[in-house]
Protein backbone atom coordinates (compact mmCIF):
# COMPACT_ATOMS: atom_id res chain seq x y z
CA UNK A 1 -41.03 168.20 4.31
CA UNK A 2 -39.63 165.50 2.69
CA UNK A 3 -35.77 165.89 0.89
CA UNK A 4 -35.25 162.65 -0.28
CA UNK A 5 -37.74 163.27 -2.70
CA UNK A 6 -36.08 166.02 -4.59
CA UNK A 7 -32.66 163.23 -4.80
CA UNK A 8 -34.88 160.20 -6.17
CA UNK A 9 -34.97 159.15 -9.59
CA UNK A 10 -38.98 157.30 -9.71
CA UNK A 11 -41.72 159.69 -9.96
CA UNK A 12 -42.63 162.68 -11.54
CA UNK A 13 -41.77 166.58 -10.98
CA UNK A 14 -44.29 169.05 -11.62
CA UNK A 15 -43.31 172.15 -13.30
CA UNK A 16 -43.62 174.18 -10.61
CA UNK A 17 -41.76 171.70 -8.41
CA UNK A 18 -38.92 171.37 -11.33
CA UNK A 19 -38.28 174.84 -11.45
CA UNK A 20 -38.36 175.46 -7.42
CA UNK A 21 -35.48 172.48 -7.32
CA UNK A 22 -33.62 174.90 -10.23
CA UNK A 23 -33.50 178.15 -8.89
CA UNK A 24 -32.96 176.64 -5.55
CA UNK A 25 -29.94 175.05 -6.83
CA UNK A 26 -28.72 178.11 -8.61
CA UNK A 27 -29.36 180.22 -5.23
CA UNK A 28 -26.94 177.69 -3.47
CA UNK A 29 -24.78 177.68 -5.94
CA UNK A 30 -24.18 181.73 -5.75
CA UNK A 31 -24.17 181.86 -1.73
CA UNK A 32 -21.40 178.80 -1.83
CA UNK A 33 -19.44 180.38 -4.22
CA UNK A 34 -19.77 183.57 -2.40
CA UNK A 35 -18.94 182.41 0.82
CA UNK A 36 -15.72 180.23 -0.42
CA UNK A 37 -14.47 183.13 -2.01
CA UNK A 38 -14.69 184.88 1.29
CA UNK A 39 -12.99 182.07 2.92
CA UNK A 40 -10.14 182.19 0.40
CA UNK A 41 -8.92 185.20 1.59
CA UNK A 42 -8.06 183.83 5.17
CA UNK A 43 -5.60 181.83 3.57
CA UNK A 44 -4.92 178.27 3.00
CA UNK A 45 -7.42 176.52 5.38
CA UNK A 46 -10.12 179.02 4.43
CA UNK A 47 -9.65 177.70 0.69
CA UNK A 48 -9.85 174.32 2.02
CA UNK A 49 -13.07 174.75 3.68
CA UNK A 50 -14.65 176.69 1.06
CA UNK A 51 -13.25 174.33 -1.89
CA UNK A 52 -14.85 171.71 0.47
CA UNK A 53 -17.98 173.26 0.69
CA UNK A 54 -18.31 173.81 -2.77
CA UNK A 55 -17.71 170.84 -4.07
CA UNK A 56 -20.08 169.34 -1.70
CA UNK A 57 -23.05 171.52 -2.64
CA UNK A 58 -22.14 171.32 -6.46
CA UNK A 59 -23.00 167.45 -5.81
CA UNK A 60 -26.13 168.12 -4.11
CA UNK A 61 -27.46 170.48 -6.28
CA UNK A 62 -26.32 169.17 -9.86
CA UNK A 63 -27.86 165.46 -8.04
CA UNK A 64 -31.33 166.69 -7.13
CA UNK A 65 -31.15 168.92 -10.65
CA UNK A 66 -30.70 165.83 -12.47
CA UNK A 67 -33.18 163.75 -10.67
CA UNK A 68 -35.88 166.53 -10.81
CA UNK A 69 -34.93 166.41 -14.96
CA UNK A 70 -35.57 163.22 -14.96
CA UNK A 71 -38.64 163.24 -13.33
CA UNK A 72 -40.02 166.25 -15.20
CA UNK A 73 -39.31 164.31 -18.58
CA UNK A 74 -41.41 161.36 -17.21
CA UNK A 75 -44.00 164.08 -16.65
CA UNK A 76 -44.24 165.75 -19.64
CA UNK A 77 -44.31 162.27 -21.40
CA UNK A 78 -40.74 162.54 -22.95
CA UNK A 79 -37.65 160.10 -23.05
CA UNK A 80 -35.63 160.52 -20.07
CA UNK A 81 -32.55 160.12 -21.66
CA UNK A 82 -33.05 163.66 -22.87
CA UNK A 83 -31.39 164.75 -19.81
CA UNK A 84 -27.89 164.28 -20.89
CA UNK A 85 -28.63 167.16 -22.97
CA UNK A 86 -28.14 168.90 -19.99
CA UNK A 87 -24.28 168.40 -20.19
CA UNK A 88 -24.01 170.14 -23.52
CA UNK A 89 -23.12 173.67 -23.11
CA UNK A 90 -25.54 176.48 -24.41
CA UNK A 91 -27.68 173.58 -25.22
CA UNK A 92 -28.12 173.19 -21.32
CA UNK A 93 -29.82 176.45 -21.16
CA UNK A 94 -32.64 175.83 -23.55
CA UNK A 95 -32.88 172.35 -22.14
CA UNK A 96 -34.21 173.53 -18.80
CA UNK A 97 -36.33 175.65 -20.23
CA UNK A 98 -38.27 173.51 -22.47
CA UNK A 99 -38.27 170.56 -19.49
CA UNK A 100 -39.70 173.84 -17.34
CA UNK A 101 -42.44 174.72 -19.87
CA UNK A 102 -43.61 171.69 -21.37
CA UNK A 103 -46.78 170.55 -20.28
CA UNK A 104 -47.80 167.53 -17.81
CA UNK A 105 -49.58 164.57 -19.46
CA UNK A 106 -52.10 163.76 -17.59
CA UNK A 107 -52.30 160.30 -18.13
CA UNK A 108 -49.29 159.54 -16.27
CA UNK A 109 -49.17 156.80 -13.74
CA UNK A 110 -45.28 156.51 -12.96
């Protein structure tokens, strides 16, 4: 399987592909945040490594969320710039789930 599509910005995203990359990203998200909060309580280096780790995975995940956005708005035949909608809070919510339900044109050759 291929990553480095799921990080590019040219192409399109299916729906069902857009919303794997989300909840995938949301999963990871959880388990970091789990896992450096378990670290934390080791003490200084275990905050370290789990600050590390979450920050690292935030940048993954918020990248290939972003891309996939992108992608998907290409798709559905909408101006990619409506992804910075995505840094709006409360907006962000309905956001994804209009780029996750709105349907592919199929005369797209991107």
């Amino acid at each position: 399987m291929n990553f480095k599509k799921y990080l590019a910005f040219n192409g399109i995203a299916s729906r069902s592909e857009y919303w794997g990359v989300i909840l995938i990203s949301w999963a990871f998200a959880a388990i970091t945040m789990m896992l450096a909060a378990g670290f934390s309580i080791t003490g200084y280096l275990g905050m370290i490594i789990g600050f590390i780790a979450m920050v690292v995975v935030n940048v993954l995940t918020i990248w290939a969320g972003l891309a996939t956005s992108v992608r998907r708005c290409k798709d559905a035949g909408i101006n990619p710039w409506f992804v910075l909608t995505l840094i709006i809070p409360y907006v962000n919510i309905v956001t994804t789930i209009v780029f996750g339900v709105l349907e592919s044109k199929t005369d797209n050759k991107v």
